[in-house]
Protein backbone atom coordinates (compact mmCIF):
# COMPACT_ATOMS: atom_id res chain seq x y z
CA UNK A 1 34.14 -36.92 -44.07
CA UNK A 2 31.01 -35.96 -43.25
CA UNK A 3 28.27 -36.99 -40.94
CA UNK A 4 26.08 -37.67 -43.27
CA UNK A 5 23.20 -39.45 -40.61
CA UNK A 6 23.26 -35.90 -38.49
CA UNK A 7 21.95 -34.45 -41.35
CA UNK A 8 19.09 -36.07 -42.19
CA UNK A 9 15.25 -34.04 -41.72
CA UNK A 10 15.81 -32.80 -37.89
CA UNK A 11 12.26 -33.14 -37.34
CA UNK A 12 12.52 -36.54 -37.57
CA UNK A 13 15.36 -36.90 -35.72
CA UNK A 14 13.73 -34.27 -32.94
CA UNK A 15 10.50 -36.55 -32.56
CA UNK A 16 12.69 -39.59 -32.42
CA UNK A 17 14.80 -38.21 -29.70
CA UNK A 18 11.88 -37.11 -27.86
CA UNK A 19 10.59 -40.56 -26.96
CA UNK A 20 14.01 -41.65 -26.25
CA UNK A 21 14.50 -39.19 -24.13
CA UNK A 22 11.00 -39.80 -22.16
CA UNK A 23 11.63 -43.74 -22.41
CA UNK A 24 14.91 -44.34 -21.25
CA UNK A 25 15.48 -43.56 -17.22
CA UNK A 26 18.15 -46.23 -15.32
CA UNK A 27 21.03 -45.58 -12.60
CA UNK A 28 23.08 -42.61 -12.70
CA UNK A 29 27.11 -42.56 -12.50
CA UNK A 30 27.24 -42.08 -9.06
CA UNK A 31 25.12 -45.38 -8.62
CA UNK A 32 27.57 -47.36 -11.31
CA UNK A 33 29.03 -50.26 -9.33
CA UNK A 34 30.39 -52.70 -11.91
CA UNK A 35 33.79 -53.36 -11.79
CA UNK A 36 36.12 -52.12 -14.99
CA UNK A 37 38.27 -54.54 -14.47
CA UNK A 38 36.64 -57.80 -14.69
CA UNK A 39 36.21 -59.18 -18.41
CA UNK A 40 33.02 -57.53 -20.39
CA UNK A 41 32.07 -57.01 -23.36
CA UNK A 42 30.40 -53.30 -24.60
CA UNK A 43 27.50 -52.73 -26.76
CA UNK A 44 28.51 -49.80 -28.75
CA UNK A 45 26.53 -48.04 -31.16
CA UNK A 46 27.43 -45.22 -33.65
CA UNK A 47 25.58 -43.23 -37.47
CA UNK A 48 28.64 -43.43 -39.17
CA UNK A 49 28.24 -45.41 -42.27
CA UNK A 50 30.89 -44.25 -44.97
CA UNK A 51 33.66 -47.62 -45.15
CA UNK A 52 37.03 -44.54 -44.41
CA UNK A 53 34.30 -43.90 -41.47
CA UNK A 54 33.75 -47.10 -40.28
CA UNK A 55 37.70 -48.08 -40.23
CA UNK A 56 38.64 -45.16 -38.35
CA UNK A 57 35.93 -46.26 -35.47
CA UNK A 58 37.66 -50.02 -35.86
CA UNK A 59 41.44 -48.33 -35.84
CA UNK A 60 40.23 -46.77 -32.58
CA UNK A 61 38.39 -49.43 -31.04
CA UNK A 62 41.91 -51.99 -31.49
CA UNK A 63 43.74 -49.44 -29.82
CA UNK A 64 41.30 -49.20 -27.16
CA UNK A 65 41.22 -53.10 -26.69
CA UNK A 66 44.61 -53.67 -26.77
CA UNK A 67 45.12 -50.87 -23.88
CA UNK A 68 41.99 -52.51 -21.80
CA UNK A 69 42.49 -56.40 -22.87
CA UNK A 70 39.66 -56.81 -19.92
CA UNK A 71 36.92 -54.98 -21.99
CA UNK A 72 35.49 -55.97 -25.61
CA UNK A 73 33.84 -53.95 -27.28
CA UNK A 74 30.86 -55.33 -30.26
CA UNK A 75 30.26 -52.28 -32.99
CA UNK A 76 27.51 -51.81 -34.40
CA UNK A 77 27.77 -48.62 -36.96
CA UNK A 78 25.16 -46.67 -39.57
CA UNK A 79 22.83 -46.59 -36.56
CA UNK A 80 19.94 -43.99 -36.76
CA UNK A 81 18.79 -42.48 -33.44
CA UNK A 82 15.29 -43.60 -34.46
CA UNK A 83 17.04 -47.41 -33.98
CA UNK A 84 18.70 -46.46 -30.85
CA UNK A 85 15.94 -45.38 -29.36
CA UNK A 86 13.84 -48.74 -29.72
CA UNK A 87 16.89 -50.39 -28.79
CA UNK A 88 17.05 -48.34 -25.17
CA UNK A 89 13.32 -48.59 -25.19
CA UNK A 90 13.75 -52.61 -25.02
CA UNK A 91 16.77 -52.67 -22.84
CA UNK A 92 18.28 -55.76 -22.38
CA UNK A 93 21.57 -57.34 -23.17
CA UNK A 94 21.52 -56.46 -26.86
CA UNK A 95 21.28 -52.73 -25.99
CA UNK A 96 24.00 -50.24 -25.89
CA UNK A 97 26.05 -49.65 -23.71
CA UNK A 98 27.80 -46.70 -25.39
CA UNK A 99 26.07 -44.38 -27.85
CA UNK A 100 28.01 -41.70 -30.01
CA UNK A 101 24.56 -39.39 -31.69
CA UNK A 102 25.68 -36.60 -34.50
CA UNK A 103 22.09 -34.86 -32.84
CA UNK A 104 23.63 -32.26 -30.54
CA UNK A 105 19.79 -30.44 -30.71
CA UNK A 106 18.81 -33.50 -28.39
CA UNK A 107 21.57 -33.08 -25.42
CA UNK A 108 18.89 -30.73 -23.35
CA UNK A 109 16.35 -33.99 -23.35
CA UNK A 110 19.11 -36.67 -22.63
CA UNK A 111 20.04 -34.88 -20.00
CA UNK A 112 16.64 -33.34 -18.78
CA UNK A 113 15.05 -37.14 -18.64
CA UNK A 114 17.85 -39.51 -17.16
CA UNK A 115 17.96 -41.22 -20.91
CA UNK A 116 22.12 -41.09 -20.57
CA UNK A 117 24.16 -41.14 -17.29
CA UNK A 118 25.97 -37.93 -16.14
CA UNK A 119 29.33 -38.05 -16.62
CA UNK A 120 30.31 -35.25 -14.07
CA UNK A 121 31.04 -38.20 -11.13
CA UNK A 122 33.25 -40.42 -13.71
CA UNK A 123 34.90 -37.62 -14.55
CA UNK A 124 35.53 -36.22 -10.77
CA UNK A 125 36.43 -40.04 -10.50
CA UNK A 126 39.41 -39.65 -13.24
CA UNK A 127 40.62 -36.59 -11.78
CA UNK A 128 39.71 -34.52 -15.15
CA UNK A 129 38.90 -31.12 -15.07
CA UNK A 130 36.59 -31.13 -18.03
CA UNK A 131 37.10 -26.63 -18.87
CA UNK A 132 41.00 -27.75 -18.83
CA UNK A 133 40.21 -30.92 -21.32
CA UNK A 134 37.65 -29.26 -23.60
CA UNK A 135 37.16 -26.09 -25.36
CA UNK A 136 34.08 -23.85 -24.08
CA UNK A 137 31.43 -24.04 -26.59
CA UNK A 138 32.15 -27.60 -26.82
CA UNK A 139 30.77 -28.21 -23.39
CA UNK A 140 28.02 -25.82 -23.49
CA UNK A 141 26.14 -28.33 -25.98
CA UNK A 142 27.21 -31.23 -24.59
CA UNK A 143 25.43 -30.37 -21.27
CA UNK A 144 22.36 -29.09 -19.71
CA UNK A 145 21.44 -27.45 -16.43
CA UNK A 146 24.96 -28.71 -15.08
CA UNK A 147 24.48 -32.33 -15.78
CA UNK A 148 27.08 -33.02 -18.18
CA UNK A 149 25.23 -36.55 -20.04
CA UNK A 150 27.17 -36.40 -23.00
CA UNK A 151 30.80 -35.63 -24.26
CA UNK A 152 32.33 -34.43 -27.48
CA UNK A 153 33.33 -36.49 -29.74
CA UNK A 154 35.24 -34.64 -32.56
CA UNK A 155 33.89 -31.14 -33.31
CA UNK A 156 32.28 -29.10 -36.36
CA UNK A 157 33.29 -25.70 -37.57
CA UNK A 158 31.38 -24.11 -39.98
CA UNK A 159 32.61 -21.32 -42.62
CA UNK A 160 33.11 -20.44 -46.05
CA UNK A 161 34.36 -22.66 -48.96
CA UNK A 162 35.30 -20.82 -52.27
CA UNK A 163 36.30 -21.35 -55.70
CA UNK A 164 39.88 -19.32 -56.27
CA UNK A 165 39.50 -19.43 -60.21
CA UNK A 166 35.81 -17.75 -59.56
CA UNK A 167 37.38 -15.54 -57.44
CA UNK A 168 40.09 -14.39 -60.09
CA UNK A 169 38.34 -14.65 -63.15
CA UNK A 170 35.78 -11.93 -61.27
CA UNK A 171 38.76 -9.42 -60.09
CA UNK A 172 38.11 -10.69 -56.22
CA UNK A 173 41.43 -10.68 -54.43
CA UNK A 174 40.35 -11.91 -51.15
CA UNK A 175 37.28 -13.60 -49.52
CA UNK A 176 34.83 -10.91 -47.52
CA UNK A 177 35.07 -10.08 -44.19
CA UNK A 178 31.45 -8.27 -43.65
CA UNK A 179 28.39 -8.88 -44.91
CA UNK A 180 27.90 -6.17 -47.47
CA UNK A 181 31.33 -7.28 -49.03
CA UNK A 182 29.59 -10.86 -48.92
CA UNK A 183 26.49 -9.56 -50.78
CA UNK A 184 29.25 -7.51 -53.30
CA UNK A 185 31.31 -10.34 -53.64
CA UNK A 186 28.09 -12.73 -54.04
CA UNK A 187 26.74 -10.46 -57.16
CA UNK A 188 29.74 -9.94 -59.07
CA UNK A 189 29.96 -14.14 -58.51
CA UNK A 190 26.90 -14.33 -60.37
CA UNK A 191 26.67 -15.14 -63.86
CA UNK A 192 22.40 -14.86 -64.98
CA UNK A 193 20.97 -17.01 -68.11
CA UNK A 194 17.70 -16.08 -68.69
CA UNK A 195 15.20 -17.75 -65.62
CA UNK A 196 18.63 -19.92 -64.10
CA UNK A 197 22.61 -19.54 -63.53
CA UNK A 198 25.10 -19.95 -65.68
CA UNK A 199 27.10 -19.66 -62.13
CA UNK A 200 25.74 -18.18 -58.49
CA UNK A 201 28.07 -16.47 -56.00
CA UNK A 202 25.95 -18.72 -53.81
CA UNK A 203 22.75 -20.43 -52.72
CA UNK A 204 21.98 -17.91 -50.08
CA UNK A 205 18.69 -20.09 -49.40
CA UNK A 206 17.74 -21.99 -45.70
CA UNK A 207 17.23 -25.29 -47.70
CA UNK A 208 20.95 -24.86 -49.11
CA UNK A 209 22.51 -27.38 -47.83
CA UNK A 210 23.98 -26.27 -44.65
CA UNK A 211 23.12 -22.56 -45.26
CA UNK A 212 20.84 -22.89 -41.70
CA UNK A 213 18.93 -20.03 -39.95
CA UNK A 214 21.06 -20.96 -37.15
CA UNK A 215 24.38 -20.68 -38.46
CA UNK A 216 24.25 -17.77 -40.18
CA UNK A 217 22.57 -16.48 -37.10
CA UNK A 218 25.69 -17.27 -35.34
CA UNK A 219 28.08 -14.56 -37.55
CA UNK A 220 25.65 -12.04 -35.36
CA UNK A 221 26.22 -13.73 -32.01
CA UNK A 222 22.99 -14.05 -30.85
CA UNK A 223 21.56 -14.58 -27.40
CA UNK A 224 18.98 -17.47 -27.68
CA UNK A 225 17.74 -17.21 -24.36
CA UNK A 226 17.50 -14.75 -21.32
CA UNK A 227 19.09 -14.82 -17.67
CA UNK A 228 15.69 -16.01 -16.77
CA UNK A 229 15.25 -18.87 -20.04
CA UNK A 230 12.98 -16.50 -22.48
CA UNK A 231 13.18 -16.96 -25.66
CA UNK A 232 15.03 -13.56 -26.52
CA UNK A 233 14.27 -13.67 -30.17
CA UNK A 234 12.54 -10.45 -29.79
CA UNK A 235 14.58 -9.13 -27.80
CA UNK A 236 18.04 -8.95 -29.33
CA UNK A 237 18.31 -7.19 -32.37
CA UNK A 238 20.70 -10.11 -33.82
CA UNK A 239 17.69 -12.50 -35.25
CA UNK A 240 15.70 -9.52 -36.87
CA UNK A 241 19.16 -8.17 -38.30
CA UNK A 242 20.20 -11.38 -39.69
CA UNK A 243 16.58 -12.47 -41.14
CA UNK A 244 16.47 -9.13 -42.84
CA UNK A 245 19.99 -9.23 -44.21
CA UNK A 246 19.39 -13.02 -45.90
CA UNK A 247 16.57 -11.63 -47.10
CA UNK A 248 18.15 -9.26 -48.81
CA UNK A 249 20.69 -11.25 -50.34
CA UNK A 250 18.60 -13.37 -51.97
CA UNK A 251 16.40 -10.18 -53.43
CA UNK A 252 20.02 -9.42 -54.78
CA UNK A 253 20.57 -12.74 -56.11
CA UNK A 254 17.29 -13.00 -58.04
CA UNK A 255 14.60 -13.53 -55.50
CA UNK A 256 13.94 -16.48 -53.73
CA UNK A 257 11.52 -18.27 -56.70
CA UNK A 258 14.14 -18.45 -58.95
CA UNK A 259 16.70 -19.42 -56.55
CA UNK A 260 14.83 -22.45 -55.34
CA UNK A 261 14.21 -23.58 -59.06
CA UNK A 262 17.93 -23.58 -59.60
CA UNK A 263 18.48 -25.11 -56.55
CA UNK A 264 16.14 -28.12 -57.74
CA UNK A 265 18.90 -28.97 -59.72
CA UNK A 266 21.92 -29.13 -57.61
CA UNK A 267 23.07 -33.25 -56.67
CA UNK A 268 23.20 -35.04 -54.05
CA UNK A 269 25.28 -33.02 -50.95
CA UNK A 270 27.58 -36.20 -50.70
CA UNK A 271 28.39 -37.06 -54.19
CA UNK A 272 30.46 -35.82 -56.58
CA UNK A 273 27.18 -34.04 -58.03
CA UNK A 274 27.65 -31.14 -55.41
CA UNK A 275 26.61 -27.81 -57.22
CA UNK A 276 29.92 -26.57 -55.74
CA UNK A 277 31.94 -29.35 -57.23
CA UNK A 278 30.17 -28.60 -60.59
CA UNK A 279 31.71 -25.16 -60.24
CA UNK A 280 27.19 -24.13 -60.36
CA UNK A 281 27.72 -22.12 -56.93
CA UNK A 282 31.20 -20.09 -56.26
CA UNK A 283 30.86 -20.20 -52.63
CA UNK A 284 29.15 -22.99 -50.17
CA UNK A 285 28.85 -22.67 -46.51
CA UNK A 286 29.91 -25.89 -45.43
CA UNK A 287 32.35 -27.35 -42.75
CA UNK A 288 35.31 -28.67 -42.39
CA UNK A 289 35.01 -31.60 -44.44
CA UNK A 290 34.06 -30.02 -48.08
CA UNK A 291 37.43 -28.89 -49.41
CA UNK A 292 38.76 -32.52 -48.87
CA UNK A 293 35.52 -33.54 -50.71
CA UNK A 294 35.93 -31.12 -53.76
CA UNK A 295 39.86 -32.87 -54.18
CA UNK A 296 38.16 -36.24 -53.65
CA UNK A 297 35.72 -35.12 -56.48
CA UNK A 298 38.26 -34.03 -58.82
CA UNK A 299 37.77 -30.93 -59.14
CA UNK A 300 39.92 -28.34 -61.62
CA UNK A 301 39.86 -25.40 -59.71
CA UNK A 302 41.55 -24.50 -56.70
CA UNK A 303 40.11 -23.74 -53.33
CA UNK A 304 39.90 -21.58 -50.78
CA UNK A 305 38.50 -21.52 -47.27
CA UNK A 306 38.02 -18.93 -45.02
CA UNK A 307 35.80 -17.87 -42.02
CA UNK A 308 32.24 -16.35 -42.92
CA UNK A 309 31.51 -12.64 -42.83
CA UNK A 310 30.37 -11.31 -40.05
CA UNK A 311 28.37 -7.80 -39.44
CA UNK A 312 29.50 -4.84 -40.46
CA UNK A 313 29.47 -3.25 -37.00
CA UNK A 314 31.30 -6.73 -35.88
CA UNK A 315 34.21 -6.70 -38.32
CA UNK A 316 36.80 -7.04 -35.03
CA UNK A 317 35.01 -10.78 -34.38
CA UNK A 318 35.76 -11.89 -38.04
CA UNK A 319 36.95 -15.13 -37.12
CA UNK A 320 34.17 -16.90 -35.43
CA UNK A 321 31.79 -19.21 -36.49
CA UNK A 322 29.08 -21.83 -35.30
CA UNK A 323 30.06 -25.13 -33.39
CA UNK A 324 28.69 -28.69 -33.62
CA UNK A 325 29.30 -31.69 -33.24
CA UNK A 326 29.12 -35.57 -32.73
CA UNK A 327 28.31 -36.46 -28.93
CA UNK A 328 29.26 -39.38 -26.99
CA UNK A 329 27.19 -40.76 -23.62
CA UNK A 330 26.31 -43.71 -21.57
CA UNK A 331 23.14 -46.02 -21.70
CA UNK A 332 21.48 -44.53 -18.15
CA UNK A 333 19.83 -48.55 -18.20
CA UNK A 334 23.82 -49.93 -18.56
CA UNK A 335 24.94 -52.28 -15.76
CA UNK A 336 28.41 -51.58 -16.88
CA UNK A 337 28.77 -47.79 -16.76
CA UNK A 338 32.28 -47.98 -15.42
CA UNK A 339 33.86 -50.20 -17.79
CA UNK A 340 31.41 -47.85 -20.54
CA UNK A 341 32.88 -44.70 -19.15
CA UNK A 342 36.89 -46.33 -19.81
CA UNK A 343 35.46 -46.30 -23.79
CA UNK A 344 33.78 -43.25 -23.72
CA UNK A 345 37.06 -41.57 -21.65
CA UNK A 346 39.34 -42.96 -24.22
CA UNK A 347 37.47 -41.98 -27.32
CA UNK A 348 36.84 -38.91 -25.94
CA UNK A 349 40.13 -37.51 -24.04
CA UNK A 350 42.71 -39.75 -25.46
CA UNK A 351 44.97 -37.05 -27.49
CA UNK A 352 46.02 -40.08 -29.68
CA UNK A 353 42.50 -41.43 -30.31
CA UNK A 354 41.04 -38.20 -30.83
CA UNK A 355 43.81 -36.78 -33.14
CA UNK A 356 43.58 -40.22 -35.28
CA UNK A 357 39.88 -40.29 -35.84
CA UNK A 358 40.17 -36.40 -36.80
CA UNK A 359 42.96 -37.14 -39.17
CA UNK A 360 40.77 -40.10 -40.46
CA UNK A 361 37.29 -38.71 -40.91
CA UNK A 362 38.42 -34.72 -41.71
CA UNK A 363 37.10 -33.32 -38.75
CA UNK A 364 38.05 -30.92 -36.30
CA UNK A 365 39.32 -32.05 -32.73
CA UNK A 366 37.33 -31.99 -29.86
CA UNK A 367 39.81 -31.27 -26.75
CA UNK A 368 42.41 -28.61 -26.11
CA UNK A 369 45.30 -31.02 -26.16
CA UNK A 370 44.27 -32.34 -29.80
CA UNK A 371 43.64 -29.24 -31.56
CA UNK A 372 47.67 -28.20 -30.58
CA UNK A 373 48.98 -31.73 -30.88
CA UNK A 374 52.04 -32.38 -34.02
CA UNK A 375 50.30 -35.29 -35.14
CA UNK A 376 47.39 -33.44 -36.55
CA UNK A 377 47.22 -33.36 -40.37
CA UNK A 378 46.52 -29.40 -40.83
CA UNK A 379 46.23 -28.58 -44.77
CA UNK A 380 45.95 -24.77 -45.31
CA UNK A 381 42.42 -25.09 -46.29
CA UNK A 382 41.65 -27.33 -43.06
CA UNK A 383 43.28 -24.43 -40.72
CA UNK A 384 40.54 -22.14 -41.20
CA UNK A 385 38.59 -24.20 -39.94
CA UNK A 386 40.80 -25.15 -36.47
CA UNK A 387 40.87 -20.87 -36.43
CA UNK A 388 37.27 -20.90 -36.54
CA UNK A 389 36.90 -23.78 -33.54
CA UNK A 390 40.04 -22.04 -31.38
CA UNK A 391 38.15 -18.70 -31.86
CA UNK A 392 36.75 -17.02 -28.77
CA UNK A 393 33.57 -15.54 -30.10
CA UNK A 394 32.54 -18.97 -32.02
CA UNK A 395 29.36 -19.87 -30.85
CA UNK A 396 27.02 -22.76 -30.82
CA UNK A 397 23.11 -23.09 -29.89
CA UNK A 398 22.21 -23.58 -26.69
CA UNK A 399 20.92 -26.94 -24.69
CA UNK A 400 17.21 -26.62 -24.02
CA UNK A 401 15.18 -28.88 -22.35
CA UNK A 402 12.69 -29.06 -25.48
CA UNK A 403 16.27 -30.50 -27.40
CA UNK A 404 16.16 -28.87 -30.36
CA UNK A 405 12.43 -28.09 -30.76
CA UNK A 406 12.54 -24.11 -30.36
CA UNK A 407 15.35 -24.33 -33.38
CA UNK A 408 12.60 -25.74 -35.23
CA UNK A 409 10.37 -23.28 -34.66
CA UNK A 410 13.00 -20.15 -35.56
CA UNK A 411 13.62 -21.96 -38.73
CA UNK A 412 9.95 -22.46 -39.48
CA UNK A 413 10.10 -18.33 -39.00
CA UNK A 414 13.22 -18.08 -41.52
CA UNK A 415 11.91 -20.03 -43.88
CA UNK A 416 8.55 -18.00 -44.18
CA UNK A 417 10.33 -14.31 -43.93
CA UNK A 418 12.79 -15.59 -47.06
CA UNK A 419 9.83 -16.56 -49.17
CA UNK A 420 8.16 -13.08 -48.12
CA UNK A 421 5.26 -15.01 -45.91
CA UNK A 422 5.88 -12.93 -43.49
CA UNK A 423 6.42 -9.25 -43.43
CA UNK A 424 6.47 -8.05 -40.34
CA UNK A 425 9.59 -9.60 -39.02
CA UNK A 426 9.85 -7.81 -35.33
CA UNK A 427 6.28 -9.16 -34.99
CA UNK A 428 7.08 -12.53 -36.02
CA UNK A 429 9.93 -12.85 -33.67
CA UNK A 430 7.83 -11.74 -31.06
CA UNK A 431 4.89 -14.61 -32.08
CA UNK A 432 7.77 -16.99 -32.32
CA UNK A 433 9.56 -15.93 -29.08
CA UNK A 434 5.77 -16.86 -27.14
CA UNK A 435 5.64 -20.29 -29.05
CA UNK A 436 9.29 -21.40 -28.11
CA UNK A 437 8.94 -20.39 -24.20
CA UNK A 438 4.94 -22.38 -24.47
CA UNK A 439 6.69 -25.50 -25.84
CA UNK A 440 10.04 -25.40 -23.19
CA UNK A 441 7.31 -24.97 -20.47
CA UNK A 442 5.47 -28.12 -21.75
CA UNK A 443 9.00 -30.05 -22.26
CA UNK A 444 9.92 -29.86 -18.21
């Protein structure tokens, strides 16, 4: 399922995070000297909120208890990061201990500010090699600046969800590869009536669900940053080539006016109402979780997933795809780090705990050992997906110490290019580029 809190307005969640980040300073892992042994009881608080959601955390947690009989551990679920943070802001015995966050965007000012512990010494403690436990990109957004304050805790792939009948019924024997198939494929998908759809090959839109600046910018691979931390937005060719591109698609499609009126009538992202469960769009980009949706909705037709298109002049990386995910840390202001790092090891390493909340929730594993283990429940339409996570040119965006504030401002840029705001795009990157590096400065 998905994580439905992560995706609420990341501004919100950005200016939350920020005075969590700035409030919440306390001992470090090296400096952790309770003992894991002794009987305790963990505050630990996690967003998810959906009841198959909240019994996979319990299924977990029993195991966990029963293995450490020492250590309870008191739940406390649906928890926005706007409610942790007043809860690390008090401190106390009531706050967590243990904190599991679906905003990656944030890791850079966890880290940056002291507001979770680094893990590095716990996990030099445990003997773990963390590049042998965890896959690459995983650990590149869990981190920041080498202190590693957070782990992941399952994993997101992102790619292309289809509708085979749509597919069929337009002569389309296979999902596309580049971009101008996409675009192809994406016109003879559509089905016009008058000023709306009778059917769209897809809402190629930023405020389409998870159709983000930053996800499609990942099909281009795109360099974020410079050896010396510049923005580099003006200076790889990726961001102009994939703002002009979307733009283009949606020209294709109709323009972006009547796109976004058709788009006020799409349901709710979670329900049943989903434009692609209503057979309105032909393709979503989504993640790993929407085919099992779509069966869970009922739909008629069947479906088909597969990795989204890439360049044209990148057709040998078709295959990759952007990264997320939920992230797990401990309370820098705990007094009971060690027995907190035994949960957070667990959840997070445990090739049993990890494969059974994947299998649970439909999402993608987080460690090497999980994403190869039998027990994993791999449908055919699920398997894209692990492709997509395994693959070696899937990317994710990178920690800053701002958190997520300069993706912000990028998507700020997107959203005025699509609507034709601004014309100039090279020029706006460059405008951009200076505002990004301005607000990192400020942020350290």
């Amino acid at each position: 399922m998905p994580r439905t809190r992560r995706l609420t307005a990341a501004a919100t969640a950005v200016a939350a995070l920020s005075v969590l980040a700035t409030a919440c300073t306390g001992q470090s892992g090296t400096a952790a000297s309770d003992d894991p042994n002794k009987e305790v009881t963990l505050n630990f608080w996690h967003g998810w909120s959906a009841p198959s959601e909240a019994k996979a955390i319990e299924e977990n947690i029993a195991r966990f208890e029963k293995a450490h009989p020492n250590i309870k551990v008191k739940v406390t679920g649906n928890m926005t990061d706007d409610k942790i943070n007043q809860a690390l802001r008090a401190g106390g015995d009531k706050a967590p201990d243990v904190v599991s966050s679906f905003t990656t965007d944030s890791v850079g000012k966890f880290c940056n500010s002291g507001a979770f512990a680094d893990l590095n010494p716990f996990l030099q403690k445990s003997g773990m090699d963390k590049a042998k436990v965890f896959p690459k990109t995983l650990l590149e957004y869990t981190q920041f600046n080498g202190n590693q304050c957070t782990l992941p805790l399952l994993n997101d792939a992102y790619g292309l969800v289809y509708n085979k009948d749509a597919f069929k019924a337009a002569g389309i024997t296979e999902p596309p590869k580049t971009w101008s198939q996409f675009a192809e494929v994406a016109q003879k998908l559509t089905k016009p009536s008058g000023d709306s759809y009778d059917q769209l090959g897809i809402m190629p839109t930023y405020h389409g669900y998870e159709t983000t600046p930053v996800r499609l910018a990942a099909q281009w691979s795109p360099k974020y940053f410079d050896a010396d931390g510049k923005s580099s937005l003006a200076k790889d060719p990726a961001f102009a080539s994939m703002l002009t591109a979307q733009k283009d698609l949606v020209a294709k499609l109709g323009g972006y006016e009547k796109l976004e009126k058709f788009r006020s009538t799409f349901g709710d992202e979670w329900s049943a109402e989903h434009p692609f469960h209503k057979g309105q769009v032909a393709m979503q980009i989504d993640g790993e979780w929407r085919a099992a949706m779509a069966k869970e909705a009922g739909v008629t037709f069947e479906i088909g997933t597969a990795p989204l298109p890439v360049p044209d002049d990148q057709v040998a990386d078709y295959g990759k795809g952007y990264l997320s995910g939920t992230i797990m840390g401990i309370a820098a202001g705990s007094k009971k780090q060690n027995a907190s790092w035994e949960l957070v090891k667990y959840m997070t390493t445990d090739t049993e705990a990890v494969v059974a909340f994947a299998n649970a929730i439909h999402n993608v594993p987080s460690t090497l050992a999980a994403l190869e283990s039998p027990n994993l429940q791999v449908t055919p339409e699920f398997k894209t997906f692990i492709d997509i996570a395994r693959h070696p040119k899937s990317n994710t965006t990178p920690a800053q110490a701002d958190g997520g504030t300069y993706q912000l401002t990028f998507q700020d840029l997107a959203y005025a290019v699509e609507k034709g705001d601004v014309a100039d795009i090279p020029a706006g990157l460059a405008k951009t580029g200076q505002q990004i590096d301005t607000d990192i400065a400020k942020a350290k």
